[in-house]
Protein backbone atom coordinates (compact mmCIF):
# COMPACT_ATOMS: atom_id res chain seq x y z
CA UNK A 1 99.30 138.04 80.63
CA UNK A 2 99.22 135.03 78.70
CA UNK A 3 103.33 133.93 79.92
CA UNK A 4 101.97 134.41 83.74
CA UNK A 5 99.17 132.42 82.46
CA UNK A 6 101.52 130.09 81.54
CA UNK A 7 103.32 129.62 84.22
CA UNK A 8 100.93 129.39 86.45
CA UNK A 9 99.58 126.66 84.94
CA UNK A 10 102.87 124.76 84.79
CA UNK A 11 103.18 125.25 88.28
CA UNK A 12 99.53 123.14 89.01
CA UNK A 13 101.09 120.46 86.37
CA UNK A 14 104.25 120.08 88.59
CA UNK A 15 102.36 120.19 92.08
CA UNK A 16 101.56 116.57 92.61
CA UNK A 17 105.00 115.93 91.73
CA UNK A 18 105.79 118.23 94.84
CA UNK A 19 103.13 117.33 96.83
CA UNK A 20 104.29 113.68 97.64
CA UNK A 21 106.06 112.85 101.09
CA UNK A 22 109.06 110.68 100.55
CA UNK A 23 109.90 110.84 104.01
CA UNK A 24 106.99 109.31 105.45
CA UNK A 25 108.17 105.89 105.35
CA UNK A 26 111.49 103.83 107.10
CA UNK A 27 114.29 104.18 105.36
CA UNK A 28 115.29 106.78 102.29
CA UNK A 29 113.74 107.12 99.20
CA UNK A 30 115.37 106.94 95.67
CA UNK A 31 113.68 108.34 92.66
CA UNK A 32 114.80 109.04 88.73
CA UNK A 33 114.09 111.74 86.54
CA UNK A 34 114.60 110.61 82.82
CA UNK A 35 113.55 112.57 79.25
CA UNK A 36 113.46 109.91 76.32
CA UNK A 37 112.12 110.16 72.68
CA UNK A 38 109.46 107.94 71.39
CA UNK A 39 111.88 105.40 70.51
CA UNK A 40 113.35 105.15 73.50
CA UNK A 41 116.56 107.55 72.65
CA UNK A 42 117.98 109.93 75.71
CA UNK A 43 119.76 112.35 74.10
CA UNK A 44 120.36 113.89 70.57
CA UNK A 45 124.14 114.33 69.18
CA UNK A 46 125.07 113.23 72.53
CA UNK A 47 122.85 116.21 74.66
CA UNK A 48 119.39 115.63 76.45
CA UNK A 49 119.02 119.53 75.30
CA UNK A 50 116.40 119.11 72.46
CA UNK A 51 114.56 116.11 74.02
CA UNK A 52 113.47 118.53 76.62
CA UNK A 53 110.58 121.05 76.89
CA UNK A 54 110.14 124.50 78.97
CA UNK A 55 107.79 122.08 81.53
CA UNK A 56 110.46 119.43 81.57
CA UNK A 57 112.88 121.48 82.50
CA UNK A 58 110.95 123.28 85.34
CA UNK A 59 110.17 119.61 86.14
CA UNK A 60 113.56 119.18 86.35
CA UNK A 61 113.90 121.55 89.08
CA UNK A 62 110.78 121.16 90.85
CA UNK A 63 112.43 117.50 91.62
CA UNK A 64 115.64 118.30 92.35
CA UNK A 65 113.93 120.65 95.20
CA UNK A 66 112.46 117.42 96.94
CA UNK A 67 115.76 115.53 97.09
CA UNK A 68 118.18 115.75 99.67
CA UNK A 69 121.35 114.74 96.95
CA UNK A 70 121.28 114.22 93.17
CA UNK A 71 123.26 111.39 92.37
CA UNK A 72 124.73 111.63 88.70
CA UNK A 73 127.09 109.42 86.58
CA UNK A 74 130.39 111.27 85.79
CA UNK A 75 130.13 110.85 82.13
CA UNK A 76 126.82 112.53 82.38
CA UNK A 77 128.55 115.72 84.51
CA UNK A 78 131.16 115.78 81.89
CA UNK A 79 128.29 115.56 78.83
CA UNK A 80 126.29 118.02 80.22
CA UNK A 81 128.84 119.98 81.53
CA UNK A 82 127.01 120.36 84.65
CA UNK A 83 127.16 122.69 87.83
CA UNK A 84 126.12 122.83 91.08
CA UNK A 85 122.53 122.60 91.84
CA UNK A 86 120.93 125.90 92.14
CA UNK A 87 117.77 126.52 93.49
CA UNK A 88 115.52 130.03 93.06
CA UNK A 89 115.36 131.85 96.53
CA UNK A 90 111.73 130.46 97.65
CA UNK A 91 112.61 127.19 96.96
CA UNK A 92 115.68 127.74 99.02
CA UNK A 93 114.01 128.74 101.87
CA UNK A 94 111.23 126.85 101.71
CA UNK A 95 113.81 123.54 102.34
CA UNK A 96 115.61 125.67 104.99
CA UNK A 97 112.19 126.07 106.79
CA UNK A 98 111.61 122.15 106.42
CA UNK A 99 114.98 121.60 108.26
CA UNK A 100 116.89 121.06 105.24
CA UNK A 101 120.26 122.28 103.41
CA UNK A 102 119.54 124.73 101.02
CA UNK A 103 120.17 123.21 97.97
CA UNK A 104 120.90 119.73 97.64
CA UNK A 105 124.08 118.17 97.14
CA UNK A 106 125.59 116.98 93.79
CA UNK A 107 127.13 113.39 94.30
CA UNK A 108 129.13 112.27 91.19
CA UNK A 109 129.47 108.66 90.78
CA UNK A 110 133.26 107.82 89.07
CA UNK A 111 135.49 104.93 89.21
CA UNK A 112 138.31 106.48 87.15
CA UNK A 113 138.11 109.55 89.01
CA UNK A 114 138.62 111.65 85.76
CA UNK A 115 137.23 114.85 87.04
CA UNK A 116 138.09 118.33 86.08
CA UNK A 117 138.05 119.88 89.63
CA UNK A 118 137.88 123.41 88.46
CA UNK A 119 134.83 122.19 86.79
CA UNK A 120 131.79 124.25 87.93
CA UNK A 121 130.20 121.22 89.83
CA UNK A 122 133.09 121.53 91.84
CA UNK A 123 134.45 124.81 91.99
CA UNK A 124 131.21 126.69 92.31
CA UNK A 125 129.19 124.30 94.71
CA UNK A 126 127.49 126.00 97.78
CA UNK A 127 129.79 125.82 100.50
CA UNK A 128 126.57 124.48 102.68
CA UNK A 129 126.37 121.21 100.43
CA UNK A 130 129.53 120.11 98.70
CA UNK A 131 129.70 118.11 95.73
CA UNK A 132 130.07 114.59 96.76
CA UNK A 133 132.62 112.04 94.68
CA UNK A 134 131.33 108.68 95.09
CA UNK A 135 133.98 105.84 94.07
CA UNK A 136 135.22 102.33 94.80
CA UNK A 137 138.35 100.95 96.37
CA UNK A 138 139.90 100.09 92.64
CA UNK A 139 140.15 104.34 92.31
CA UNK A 140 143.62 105.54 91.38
CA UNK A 141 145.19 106.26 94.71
CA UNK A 142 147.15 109.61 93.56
CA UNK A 143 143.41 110.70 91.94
CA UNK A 144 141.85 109.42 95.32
CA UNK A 145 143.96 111.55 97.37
CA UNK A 146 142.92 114.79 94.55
CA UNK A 147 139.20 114.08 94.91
CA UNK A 148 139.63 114.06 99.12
CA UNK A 149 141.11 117.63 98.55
CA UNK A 150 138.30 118.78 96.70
CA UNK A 151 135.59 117.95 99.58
CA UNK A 152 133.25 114.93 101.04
CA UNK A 153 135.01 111.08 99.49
CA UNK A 154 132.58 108.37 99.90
CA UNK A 155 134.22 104.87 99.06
CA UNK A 156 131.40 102.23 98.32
CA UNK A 157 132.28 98.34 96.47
CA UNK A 158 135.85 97.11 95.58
CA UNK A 159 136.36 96.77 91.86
CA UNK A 160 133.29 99.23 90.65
CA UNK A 161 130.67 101.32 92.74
CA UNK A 162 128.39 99.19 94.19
CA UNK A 163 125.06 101.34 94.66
CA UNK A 164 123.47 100.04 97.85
CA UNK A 165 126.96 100.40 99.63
CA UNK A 166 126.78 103.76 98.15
CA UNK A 167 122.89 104.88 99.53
CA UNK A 168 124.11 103.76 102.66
CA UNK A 169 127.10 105.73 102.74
CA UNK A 170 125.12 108.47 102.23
CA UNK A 171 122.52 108.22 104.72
CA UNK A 172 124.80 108.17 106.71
CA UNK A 173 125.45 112.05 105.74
CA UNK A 174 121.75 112.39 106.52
CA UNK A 175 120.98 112.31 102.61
CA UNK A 176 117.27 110.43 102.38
CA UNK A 177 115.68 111.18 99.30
CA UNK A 178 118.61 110.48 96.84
CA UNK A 179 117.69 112.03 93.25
CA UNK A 180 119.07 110.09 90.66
CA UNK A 181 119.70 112.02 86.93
CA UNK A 182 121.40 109.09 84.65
CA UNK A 183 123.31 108.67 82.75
CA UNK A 184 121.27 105.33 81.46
CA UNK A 185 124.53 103.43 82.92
CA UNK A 186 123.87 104.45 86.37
CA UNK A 187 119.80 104.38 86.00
CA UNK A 188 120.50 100.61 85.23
CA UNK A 189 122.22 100.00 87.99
CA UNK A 190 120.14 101.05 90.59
CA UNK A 191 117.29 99.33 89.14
CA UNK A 192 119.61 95.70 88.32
CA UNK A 193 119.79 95.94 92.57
CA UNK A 194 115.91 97.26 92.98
CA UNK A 195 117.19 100.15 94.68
CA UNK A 196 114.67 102.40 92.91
CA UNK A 197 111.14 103.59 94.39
CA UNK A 198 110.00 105.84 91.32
CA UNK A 199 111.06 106.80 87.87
CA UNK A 200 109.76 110.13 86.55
CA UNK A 201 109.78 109.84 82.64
CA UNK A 202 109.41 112.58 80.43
CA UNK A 203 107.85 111.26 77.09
CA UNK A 204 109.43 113.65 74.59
CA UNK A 205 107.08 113.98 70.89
CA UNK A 206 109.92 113.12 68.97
CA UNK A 207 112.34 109.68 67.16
CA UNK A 208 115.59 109.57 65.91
CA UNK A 209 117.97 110.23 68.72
CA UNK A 210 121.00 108.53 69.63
CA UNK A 211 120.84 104.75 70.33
CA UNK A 212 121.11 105.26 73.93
CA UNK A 213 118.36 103.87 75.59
CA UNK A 214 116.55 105.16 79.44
CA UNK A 215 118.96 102.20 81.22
CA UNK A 216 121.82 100.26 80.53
CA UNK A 217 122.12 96.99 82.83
CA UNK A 218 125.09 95.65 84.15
CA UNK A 219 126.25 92.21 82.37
CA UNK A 220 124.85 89.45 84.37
CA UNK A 221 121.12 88.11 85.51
CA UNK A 222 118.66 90.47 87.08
CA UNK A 223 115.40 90.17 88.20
CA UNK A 224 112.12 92.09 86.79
CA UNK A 225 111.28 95.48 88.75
CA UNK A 226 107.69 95.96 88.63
CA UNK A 227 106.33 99.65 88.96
CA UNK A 228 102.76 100.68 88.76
CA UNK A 229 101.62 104.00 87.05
CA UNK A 230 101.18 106.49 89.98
CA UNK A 231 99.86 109.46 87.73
CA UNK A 232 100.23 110.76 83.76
CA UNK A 233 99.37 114.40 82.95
CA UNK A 234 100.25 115.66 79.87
CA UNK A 235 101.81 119.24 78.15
CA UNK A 236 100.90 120.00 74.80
CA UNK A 237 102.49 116.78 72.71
CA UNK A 238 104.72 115.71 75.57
CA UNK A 239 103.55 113.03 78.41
CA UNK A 240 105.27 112.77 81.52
CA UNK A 241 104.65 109.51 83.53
CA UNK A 242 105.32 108.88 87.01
CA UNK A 243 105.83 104.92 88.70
CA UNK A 244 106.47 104.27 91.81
CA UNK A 245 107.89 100.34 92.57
CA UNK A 246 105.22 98.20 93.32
CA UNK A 247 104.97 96.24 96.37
CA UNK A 248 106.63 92.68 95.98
CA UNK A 249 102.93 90.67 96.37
CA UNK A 250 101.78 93.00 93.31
CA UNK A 251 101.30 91.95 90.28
CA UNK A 252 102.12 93.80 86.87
CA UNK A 253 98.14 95.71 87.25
CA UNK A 254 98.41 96.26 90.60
CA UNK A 255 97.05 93.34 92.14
CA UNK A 256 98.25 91.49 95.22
């Protein structure tokens, strides 16, 4: 009784999370999902594994449930060793019912095109939603012509990805809400071009991780992103904030 008790009441923390409609407005939506210590630190030994809570990681798929593609850095795949998104059967069908692919696609990010394709992520994607590689015109041309084997090639910037070039490319596949999973590199990025509409951050209760901070910038000038707190709720000692961007005549509270 008290682990249905539980869960139930994990499910109510995760609902507004849920609840929003990032297709309402023109254009598609991109939005983060990030765990980081209280210093700052995303990952531990070189894993997010112990940064992360039972509620974070049904956060984790409550999100990737809204998003049409998770886009994810291929040093993070290869980290995490990760696979395919899966989905549990009602989620599945609730996004079939919605007019959507039943799971959503995994889109790897890679300019050296070192990928294992026999690599879960690959290997064991749903046939209905391919894993994605995402590279740049600089790719190895032999490794190119590997990755175009393996599925869906989208080619986006010259010398590195460039990650508007990319979003577009994949609205163009009818991807709109674009889920976006790190690493920090990639994270960075997207928010160095202002590409990003909300970070979900995961405040985990503890210090002394790597020194790897939530994003890494690309060298150069960028301007400040301003985001305003949408909602905090909280899960025993962990917090987990939500921003969305603010609107460019806001100011850091808010006001126009």
């Amino acid at each position: 009784m008290h682990e249905l008790a539980r869960q139930v009441e994990i499910t109510e923390l995760l609902e507004p999370y849920r609840r929003l409609d990032r297709r309402a407005g023109p254009g598609g939506w991109v939005l983060a999902n990030m765990v980081a210590g209280l210093d700052g630190s995303t990952a531990i030994a070189g894993r997010v594994g112990e940064l992360s809570s039972p509620t974070d990681a049904e956060l984790f798929r409550a999100l990737r449930s809204v998003a049409d593609a998770v886009l994810v850095g291929a040093q993070t795949v290869r980290g995490e060793q990760y696979g395919p998104v899966r989905l549990p059967d009602e989620l599945r069908a609730e996004r079939e019912a919605a007019g959507h692919r039943p799971v959503p696609a995994l889109a790897v990010v890679t300019r050296s095109l070192q990928l294992d394709w026999d690599a879960p992520a690959f290997a064991e994607a749903d046939p209905a939603s391919p894993t994605i590689i995402v590279t740049c015109e600089a790719a190895d041309r032999e490794r190119l012509a590997e990755a175009k084997d393996q599925g869906p090639v989208i080619v986006a910037g010259g010398e590195r990805v460039d990650p508007a070039t990319a979003l577009e490319e994949l609205a163009g596949h009818g991807i709109e809400v674009v889920l976006c999973e790190g690493g920090p590199t990639l994270l960075g990025e997207l928010l160095a071009a202002d590409l990003l509409d909300e970070l979900c951050l995961t405040l985990a209760p503890l210090a002394g991780g790597d020194p790897l901070p939530v994003a890494v910038y690309p060298a150069g000038d960028r301007a400040l992103v301003r985001f305003r707190l949408a909602h905090v709720l909280q899960d025993e000692a962990s917090l987990f904030l939500r921003y969305e961007r603010a609107s460019r005549n806001e100011g850091p509270d808010g006001r126009r």
